[in-house]
N, C-alpha and C. Protein backbone atom coordinates (compact mmCIF):
# COMPACT_ATOMS: atom_id res chain seq x y z
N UNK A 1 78.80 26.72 55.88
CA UNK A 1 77.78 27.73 55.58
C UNK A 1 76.54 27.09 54.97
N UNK A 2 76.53 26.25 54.22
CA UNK A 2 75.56 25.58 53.24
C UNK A 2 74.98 24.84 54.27
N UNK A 3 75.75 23.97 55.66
CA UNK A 3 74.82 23.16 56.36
C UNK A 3 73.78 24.39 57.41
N UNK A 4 74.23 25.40 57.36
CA UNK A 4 73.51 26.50 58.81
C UNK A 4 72.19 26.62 57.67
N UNK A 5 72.31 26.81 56.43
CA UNK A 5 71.27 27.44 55.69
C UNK A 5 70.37 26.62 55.33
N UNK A 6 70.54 25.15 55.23
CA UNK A 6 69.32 24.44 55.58
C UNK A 6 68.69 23.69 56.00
N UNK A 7 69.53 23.74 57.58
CA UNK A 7 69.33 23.66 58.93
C UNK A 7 68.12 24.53 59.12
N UNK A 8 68.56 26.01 58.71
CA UNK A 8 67.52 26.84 59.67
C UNK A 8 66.43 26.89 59.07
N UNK A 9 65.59 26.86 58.08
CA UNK A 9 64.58 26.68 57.92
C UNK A 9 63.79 25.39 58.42
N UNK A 10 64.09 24.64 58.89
CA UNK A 10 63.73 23.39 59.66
C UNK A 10 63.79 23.58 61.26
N UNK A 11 64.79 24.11 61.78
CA UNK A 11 65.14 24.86 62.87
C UNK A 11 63.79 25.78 63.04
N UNK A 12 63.69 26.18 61.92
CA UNK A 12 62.33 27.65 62.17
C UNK A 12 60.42 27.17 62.31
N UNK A 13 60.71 25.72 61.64
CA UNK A 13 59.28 25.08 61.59
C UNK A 13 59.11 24.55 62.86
N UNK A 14 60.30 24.02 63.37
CA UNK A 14 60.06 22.63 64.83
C UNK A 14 58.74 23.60 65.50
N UNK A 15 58.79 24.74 66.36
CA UNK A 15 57.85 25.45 66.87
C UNK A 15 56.82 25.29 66.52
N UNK A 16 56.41 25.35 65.18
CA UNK A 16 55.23 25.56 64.40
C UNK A 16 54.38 24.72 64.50
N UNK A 17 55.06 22.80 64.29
CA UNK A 17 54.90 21.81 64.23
C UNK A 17 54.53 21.46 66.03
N UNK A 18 55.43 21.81 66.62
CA UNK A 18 54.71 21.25 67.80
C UNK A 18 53.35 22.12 68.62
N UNK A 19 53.47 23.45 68.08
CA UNK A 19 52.36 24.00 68.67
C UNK A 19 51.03 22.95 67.70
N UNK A 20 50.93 22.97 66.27
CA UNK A 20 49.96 22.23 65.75
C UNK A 20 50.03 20.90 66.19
N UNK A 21 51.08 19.89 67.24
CA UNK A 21 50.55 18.44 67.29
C UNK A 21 49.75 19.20 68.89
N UNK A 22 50.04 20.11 69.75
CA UNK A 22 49.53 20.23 70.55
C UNK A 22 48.10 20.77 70.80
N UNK A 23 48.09 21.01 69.77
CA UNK A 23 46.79 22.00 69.27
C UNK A 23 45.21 20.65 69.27
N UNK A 24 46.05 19.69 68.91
CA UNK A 24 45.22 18.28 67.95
C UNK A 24 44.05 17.89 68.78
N UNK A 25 43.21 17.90 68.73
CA UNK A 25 41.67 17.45 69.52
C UNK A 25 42.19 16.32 70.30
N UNK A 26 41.61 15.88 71.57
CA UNK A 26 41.53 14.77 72.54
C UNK A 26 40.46 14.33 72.55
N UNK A 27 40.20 13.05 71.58
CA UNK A 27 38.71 12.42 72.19
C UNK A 27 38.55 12.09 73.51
N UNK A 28 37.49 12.46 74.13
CA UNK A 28 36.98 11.96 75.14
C UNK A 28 35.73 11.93 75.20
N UNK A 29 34.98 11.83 74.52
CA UNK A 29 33.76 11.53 74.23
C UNK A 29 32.93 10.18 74.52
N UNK A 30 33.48 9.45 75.48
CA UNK A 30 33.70 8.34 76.01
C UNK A 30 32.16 7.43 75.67
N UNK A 31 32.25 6.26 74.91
CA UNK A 31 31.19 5.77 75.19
C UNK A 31 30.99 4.66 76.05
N UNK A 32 29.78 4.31 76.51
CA UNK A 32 29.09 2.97 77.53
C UNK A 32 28.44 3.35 78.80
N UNK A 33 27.96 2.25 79.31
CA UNK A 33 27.51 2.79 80.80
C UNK A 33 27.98 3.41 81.74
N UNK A 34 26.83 4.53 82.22
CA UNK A 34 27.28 5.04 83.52
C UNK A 34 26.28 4.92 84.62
N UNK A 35 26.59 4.73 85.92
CA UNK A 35 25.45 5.07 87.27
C UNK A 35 25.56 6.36 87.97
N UNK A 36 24.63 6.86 88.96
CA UNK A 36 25.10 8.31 89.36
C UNK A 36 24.18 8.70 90.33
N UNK A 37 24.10 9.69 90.61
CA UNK A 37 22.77 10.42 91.72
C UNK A 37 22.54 11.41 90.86
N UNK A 38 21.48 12.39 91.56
CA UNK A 38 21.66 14.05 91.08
C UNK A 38 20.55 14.42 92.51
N UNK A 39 20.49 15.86 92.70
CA UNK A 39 19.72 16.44 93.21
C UNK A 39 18.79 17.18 92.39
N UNK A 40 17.74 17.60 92.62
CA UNK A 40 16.93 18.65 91.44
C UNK A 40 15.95 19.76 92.57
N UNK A 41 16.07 21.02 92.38
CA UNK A 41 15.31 21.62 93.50
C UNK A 41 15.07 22.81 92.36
N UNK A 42 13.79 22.85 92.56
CA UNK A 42 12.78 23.99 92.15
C UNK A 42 11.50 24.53 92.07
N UNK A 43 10.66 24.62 91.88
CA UNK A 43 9.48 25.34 91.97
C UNK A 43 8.44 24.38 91.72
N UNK A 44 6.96 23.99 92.49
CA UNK A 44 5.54 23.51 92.11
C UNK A 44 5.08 24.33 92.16
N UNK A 45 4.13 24.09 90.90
CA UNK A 45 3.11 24.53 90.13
C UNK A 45 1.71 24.32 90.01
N UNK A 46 0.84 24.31 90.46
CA UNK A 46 -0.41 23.16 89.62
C UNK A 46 -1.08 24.38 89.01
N UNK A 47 -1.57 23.73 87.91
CA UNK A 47 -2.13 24.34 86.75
C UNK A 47 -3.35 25.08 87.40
N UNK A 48 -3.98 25.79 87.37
CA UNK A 48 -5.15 26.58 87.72
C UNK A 48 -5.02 27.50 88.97
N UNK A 49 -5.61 27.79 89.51
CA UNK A 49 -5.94 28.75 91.15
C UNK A 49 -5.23 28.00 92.19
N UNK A 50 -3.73 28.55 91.66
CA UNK A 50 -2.87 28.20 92.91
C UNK A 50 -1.63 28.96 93.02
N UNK A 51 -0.92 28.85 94.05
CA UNK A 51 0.32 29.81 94.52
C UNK A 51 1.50 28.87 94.55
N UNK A 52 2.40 29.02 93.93
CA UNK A 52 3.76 28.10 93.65
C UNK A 52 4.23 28.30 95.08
N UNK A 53 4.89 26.81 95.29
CA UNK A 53 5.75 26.80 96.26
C UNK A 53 7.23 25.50 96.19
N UNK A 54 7.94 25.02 96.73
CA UNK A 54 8.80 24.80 96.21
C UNK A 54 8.80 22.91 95.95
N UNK A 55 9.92 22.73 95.78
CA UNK A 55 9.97 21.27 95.56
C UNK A 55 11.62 20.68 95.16
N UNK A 56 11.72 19.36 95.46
CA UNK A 56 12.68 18.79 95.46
C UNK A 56 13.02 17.25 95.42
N UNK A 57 14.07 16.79 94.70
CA UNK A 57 13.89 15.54 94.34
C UNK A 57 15.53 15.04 94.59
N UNK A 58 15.57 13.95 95.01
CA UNK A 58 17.24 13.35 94.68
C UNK A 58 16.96 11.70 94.37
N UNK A 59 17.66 11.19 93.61
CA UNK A 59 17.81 10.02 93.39
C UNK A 59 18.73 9.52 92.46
N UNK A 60 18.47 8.33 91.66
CA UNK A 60 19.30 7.59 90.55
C UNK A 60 19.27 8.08 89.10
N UNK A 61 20.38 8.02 88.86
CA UNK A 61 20.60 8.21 87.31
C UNK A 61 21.34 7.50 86.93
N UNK A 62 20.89 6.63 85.46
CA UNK A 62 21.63 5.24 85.33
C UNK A 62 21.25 5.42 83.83
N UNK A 63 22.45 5.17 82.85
CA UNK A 63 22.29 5.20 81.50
C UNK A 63 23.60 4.79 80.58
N UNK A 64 23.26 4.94 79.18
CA UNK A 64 23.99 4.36 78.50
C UNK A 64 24.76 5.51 77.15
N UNK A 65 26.05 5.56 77.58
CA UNK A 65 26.47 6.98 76.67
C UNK A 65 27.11 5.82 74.85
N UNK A 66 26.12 6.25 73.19
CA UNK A 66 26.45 6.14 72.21
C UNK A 66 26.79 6.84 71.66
N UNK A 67 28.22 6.69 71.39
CA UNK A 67 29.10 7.88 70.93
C UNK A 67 29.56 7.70 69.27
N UNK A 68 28.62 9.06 68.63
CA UNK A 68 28.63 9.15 67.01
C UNK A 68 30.24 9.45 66.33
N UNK A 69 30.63 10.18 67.08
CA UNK A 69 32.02 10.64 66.72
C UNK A 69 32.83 11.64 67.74
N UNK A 70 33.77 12.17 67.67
CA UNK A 70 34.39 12.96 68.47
C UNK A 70 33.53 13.84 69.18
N UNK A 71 32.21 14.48 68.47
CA UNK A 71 31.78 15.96 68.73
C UNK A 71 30.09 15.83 69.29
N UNK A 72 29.94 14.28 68.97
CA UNK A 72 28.44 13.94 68.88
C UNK A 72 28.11 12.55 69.73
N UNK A 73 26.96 12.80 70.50
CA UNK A 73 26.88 11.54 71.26
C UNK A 73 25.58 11.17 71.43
N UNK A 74 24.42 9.93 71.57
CA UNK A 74 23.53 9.99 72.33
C UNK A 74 22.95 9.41 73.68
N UNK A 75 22.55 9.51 74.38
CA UNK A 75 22.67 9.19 75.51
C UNK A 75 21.30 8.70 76.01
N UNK A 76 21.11 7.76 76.26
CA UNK A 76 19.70 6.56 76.92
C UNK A 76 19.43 6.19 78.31
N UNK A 77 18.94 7.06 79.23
CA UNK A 77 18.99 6.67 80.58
C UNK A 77 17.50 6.34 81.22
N UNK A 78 17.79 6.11 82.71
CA UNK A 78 16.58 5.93 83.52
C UNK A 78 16.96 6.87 84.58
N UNK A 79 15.73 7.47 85.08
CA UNK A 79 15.94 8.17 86.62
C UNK A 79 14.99 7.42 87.46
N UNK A 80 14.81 7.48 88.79
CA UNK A 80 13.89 7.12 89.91
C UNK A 80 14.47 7.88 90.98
N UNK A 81 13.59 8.75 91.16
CA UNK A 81 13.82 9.82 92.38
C UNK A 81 13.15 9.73 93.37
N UNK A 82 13.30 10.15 94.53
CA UNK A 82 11.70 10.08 95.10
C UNK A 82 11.86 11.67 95.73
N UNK A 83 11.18 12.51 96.48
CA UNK A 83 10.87 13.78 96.55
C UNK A 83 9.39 14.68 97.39
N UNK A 84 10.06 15.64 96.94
CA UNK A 84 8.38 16.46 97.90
C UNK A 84 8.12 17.90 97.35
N UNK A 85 6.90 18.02 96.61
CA UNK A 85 6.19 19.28 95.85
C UNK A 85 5.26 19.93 97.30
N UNK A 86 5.08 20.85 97.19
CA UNK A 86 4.31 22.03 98.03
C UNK A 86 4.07 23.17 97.22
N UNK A 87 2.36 23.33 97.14
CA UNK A 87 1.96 24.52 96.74
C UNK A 87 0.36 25.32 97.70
N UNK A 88 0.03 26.25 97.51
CA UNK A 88 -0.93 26.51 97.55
C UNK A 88 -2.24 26.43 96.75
N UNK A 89 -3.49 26.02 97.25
CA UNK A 89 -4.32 25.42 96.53
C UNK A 89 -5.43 26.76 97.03
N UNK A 90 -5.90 27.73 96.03
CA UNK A 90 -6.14 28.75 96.55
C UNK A 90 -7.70 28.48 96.01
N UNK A 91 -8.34 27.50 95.68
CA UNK A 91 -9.77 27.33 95.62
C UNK A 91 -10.65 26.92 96.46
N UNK A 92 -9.39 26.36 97.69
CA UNK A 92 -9.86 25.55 99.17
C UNK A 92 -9.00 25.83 99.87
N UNK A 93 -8.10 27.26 99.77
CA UNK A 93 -7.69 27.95 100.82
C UNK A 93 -6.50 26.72 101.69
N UNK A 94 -6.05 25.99 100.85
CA UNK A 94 -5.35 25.21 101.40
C UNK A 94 -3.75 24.90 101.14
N UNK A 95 -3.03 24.20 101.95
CA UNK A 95 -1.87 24.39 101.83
C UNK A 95 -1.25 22.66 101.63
N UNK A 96 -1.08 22.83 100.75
CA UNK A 96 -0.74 21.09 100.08
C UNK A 96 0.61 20.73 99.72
N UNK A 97 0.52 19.26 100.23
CA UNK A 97 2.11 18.78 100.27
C UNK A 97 1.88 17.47 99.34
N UNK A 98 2.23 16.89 98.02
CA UNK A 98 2.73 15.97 97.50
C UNK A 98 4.10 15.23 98.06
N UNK A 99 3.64 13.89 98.59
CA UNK A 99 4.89 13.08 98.60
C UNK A 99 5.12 12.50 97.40
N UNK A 100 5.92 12.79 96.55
CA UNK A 100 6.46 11.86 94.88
C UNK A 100 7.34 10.81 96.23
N UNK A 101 6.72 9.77 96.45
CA UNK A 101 7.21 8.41 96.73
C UNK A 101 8.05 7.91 95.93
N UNK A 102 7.95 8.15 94.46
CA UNK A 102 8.64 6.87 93.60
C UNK A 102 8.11 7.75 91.86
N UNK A 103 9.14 8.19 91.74
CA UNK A 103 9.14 8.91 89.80
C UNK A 103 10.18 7.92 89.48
N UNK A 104 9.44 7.00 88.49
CA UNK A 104 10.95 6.25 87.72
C UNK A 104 10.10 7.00 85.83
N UNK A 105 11.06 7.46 85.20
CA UNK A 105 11.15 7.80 83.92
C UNK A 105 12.02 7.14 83.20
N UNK A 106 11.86 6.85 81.93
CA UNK A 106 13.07 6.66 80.52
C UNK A 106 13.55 8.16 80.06
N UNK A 107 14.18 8.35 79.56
CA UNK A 107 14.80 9.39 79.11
C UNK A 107 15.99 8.94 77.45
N UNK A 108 16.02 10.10 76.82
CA UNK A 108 16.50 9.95 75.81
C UNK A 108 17.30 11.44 75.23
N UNK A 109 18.57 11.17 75.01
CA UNK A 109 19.05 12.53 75.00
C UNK A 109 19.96 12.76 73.60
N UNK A 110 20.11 14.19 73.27
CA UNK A 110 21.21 14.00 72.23
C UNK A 110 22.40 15.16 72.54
N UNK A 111 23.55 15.11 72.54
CA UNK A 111 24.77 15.49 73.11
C UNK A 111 25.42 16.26 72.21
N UNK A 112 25.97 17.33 72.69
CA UNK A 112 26.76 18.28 71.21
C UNK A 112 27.72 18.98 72.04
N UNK A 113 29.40 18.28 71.69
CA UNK A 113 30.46 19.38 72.20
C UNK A 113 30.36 20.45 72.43
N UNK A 114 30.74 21.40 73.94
CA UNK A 114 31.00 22.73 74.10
C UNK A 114 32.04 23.23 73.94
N UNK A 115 32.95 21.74 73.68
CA UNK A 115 34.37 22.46 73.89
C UNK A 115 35.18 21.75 75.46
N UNK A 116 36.44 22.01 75.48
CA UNK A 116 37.14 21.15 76.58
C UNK A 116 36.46 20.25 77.15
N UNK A 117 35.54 19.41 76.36
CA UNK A 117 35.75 17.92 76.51
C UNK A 117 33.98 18.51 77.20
N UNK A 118 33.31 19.05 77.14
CA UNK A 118 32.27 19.16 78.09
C UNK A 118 30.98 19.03 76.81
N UNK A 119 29.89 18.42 76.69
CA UNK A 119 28.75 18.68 75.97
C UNK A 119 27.64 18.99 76.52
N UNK A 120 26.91 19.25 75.67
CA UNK A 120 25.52 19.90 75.90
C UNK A 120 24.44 18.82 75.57
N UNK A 121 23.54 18.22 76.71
CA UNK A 121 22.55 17.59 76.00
C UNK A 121 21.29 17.83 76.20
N UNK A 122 20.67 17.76 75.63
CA UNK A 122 18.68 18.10 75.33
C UNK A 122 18.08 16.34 75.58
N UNK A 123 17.34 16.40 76.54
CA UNK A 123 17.11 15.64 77.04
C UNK A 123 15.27 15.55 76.85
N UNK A 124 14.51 14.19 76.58
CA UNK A 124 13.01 14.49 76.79
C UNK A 124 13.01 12.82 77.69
N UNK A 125 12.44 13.11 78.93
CA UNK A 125 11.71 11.73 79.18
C UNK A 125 9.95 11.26 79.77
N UNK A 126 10.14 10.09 79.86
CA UNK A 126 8.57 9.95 80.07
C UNK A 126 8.29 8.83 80.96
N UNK A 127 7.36 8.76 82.10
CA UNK A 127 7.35 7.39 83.22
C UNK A 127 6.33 7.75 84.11
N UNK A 128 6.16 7.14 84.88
CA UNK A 128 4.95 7.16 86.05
C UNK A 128 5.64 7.75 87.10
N UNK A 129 4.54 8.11 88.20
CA UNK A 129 4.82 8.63 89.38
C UNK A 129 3.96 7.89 89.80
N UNK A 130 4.37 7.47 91.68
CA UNK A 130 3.38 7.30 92.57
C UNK A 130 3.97 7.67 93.68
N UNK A 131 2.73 9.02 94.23
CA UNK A 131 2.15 10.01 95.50
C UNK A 131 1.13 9.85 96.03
N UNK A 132 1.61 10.51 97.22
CA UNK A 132 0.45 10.68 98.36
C UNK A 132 0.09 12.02 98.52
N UNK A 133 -1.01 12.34 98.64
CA UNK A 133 -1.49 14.12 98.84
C UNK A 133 -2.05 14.11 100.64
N UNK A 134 -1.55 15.32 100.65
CA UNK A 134 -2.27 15.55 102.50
C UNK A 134 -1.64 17.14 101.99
N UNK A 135 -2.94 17.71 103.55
CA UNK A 135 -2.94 19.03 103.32
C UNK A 135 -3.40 19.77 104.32
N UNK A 136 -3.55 21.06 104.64
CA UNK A 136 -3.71 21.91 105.80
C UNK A 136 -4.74 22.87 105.32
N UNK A 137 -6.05 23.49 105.61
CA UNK A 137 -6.71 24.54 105.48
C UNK A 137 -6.10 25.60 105.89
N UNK A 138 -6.67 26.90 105.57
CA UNK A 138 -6.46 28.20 106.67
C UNK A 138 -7.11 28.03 108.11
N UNK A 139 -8.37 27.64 108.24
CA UNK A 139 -8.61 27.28 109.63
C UNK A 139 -8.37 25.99 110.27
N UNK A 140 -7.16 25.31 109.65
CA UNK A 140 -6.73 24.03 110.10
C UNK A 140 -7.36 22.88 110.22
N UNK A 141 -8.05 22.41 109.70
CA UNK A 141 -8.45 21.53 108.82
C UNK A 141 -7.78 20.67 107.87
N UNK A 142 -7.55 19.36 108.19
CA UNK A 142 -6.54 18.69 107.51
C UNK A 142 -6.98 17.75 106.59
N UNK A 143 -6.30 17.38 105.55
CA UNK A 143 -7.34 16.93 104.47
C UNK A 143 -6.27 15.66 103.76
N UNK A 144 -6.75 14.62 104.04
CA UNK A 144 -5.95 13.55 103.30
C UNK A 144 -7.16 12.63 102.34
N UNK A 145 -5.83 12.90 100.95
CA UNK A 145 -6.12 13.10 99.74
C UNK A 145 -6.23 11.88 99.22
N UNK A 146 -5.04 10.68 100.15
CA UNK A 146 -4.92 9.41 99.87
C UNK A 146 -3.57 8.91 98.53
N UNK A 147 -3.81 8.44 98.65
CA UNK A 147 -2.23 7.89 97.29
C UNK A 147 -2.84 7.65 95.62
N UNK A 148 -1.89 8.14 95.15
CA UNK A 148 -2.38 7.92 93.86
C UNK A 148 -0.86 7.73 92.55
N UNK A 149 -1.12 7.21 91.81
CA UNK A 149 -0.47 7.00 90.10
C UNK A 149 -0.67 8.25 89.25
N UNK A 150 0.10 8.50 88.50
CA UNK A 150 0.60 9.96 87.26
C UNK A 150 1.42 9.29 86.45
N UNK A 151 1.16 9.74 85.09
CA UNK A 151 1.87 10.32 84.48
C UNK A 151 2.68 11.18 84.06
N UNK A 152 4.22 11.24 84.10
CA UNK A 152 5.27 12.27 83.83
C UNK A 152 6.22 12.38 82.90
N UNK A 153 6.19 13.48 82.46
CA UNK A 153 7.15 13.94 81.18
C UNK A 153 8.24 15.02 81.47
N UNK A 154 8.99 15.05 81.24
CA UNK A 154 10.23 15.96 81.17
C UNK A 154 10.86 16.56 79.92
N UNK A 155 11.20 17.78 79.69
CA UNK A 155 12.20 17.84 79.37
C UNK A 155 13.13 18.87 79.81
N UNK A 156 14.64 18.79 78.92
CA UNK A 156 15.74 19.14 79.91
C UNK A 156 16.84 19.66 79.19
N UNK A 157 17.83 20.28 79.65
CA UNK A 157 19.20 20.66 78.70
C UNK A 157 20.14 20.61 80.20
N UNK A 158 21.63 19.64 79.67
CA UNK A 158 22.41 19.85 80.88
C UNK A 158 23.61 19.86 80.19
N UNK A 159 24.77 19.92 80.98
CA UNK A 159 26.09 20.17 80.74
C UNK A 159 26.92 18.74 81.13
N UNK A 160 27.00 18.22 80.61
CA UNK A 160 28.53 16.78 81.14
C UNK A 160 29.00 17.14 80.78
N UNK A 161 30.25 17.10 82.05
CA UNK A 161 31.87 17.43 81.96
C UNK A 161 32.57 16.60 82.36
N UNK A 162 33.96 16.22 82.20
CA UNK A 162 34.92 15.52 82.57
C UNK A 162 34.81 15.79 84.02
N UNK A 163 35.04 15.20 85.64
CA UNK A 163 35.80 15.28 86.56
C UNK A 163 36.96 14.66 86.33
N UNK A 164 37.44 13.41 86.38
CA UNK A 164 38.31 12.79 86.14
C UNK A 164 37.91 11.37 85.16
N UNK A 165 39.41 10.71 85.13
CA UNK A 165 39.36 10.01 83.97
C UNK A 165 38.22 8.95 84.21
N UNK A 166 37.19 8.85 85.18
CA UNK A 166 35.61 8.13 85.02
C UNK A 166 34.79 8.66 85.89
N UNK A 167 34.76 9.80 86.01
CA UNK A 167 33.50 10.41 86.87
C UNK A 167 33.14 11.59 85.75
N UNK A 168 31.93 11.86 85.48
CA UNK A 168 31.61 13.20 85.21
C UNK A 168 30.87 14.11 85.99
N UNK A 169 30.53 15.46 85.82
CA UNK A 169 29.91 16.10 86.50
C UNK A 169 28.89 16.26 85.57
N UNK A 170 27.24 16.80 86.35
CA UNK A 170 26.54 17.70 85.31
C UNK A 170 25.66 18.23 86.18
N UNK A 171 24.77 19.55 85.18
CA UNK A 171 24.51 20.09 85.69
C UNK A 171 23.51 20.96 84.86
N UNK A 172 22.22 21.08 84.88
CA UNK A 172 21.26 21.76 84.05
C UNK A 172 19.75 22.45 84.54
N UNK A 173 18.91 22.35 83.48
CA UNK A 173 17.38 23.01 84.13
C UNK A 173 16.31 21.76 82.98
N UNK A 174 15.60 21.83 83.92
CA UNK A 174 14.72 20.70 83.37
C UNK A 174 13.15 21.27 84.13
N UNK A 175 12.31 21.15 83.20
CA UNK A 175 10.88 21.35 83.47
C UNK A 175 9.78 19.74 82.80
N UNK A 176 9.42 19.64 84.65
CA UNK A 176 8.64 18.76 84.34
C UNK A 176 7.08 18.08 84.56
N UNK A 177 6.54 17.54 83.94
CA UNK A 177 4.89 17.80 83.96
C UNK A 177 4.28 16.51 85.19
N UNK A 178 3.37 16.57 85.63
CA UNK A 178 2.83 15.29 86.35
C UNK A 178 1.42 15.45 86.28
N UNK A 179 0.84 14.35 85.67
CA UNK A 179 -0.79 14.81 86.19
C UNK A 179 -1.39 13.38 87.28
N UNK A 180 -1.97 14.10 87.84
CA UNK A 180 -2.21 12.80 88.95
C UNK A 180 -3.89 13.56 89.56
N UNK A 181 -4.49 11.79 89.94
CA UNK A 181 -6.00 12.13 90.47
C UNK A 181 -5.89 12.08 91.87
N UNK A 182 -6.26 12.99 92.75
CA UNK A 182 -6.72 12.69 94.09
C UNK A 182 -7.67 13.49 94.31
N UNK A 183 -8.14 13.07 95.51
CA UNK A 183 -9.64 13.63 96.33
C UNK A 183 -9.42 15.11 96.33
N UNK A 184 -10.52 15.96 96.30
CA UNK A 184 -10.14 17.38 96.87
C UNK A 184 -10.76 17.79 98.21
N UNK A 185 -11.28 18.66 98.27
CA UNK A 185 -11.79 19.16 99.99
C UNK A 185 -13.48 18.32 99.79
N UNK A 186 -13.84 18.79 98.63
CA UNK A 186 -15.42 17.88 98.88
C UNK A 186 -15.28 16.46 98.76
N UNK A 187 -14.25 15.76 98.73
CA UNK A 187 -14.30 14.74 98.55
C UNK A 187 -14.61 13.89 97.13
N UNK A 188 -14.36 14.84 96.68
CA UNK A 188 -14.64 14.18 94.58
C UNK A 188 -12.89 14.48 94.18
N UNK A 189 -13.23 13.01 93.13
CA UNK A 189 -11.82 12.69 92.89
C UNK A 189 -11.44 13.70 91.36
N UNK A 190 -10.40 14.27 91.23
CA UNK A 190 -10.25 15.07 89.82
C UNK A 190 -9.25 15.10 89.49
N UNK A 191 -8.86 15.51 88.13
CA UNK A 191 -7.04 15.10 87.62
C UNK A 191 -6.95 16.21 87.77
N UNK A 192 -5.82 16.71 87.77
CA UNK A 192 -4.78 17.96 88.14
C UNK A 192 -3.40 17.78 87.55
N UNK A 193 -2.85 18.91 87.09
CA UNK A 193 -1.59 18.99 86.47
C UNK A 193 -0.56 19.82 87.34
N UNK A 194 0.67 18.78 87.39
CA UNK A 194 1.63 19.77 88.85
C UNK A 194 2.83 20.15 87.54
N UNK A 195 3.32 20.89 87.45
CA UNK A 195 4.03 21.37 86.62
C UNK A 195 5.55 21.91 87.70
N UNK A 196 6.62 21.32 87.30
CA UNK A 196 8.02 21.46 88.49
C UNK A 196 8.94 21.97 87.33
N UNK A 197 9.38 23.55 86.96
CA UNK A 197 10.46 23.89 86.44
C UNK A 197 11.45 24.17 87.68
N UNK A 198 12.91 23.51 87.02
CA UNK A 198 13.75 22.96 88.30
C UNK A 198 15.53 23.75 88.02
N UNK A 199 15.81 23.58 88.62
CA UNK A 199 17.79 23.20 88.40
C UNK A 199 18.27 21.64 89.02
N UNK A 200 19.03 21.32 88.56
CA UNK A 200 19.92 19.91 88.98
C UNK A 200 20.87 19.49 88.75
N UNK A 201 21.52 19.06 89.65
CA UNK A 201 23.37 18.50 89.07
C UNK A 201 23.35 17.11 90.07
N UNK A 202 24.54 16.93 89.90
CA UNK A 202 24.77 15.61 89.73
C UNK A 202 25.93 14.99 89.59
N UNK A 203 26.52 13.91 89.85
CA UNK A 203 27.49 13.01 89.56
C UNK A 203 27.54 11.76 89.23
N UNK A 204 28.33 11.04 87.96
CA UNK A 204 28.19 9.81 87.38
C UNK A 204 29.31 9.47 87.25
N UNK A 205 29.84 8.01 87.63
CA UNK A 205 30.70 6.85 87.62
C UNK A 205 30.98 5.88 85.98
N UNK A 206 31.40 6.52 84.96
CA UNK A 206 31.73 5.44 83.80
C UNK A 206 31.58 4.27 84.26
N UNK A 207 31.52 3.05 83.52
CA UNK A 207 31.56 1.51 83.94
C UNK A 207 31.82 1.25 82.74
């Protein structure tokens, strides 16, 4: 009788005990390099007397994940995309296509657990662009703008998640600025601001 009685209070914890070792956080907060792609498709803009139309980008994403602790991380990358903006240019009745040839940016991010292993990061970066402008009138009239250099800034909030034990997924919205000089219809050269709020995801390879 004396061994059942304090047996069972030990008997009555085992449950307790294994739901709390199961309960116990899993780091995966993994730090070091990763490489990757992404796609990004959303909206051009240019600042003044014009009609949005769309735009799209795919390329490299290559960076370095520093991991503060279980819950906290920061993250140091590069992108180089290359892509194509289209808007309406409604001061010369025209219909304009940016080739982004070549966006390489730095980027700099900071990371905050969502929970099952997935974080949230806020992202700002900054780098050059180099495009070509060409374009269409309403009475067809075609207008090449010639190639030109920008400046570009971003910023961004995305989601990394686990796929498996070295791929992640992600996936966010990022709005980003470009200002670049080319010719217009009279032939005088002027800066202009293309403004691209976007969506984008993506996939990255740990190393």
């Amino acid at each position: 009788m004396k061994f059942h009685v304090v047996l069972a209070p030990f008997l009555f914890l085992c449950p307790v005990i294994a739901r709390a070792q199961s309960t116990d956080p899993v780091d995966k907060n993994f730090g070091g390099g990763f490489i990757g792609g992404q796609v990004v498709l959303g909206q051009a803009i240019k600042v003044g007397e014009s009609s949005p139309g769309s735009a799209y980008m795919v390329g490299l994403d290559a960076g370095y994940v520093m991991k503060r602790d279980t819950w906290n991380r920061i993250e140091l990358g590069l992108e180089i995309d290359t892509g194509k903006a289209s808007y309406k240019d409604k001061d010369f009745d025209t219909d304009v296509d940016i080739n982004l040839d070549l966006l390489t940016m730095i980027k700099a991010g900071y990371g905050y657990s969502l929970g099952d292993h997935a974080f949230g990061v806020f992202r700002l970066g900054v780098g050059i662009a180099q495009a070509s402008f060409d374009g269409k009138t309403d009475s067809g009239i075609k207008v090449d703008g010639g190639s030109s250099s920008g400046v570009a800034s971003m910023l961004a909030w995305d989601v990394v998640t686990p796929a498996s034990d070295n791929v992640d997924f992600n996936f966010g919205v990022s709005f980003r600025m470009i200002n670049f000089n080319f010719k217009d219809m009279s032939g005088d050269t002027g800066s202009f601001q293309l403004n691209i709020p976007a969506i984008y995801a993506g996939a990255r390879v740990r190393l």
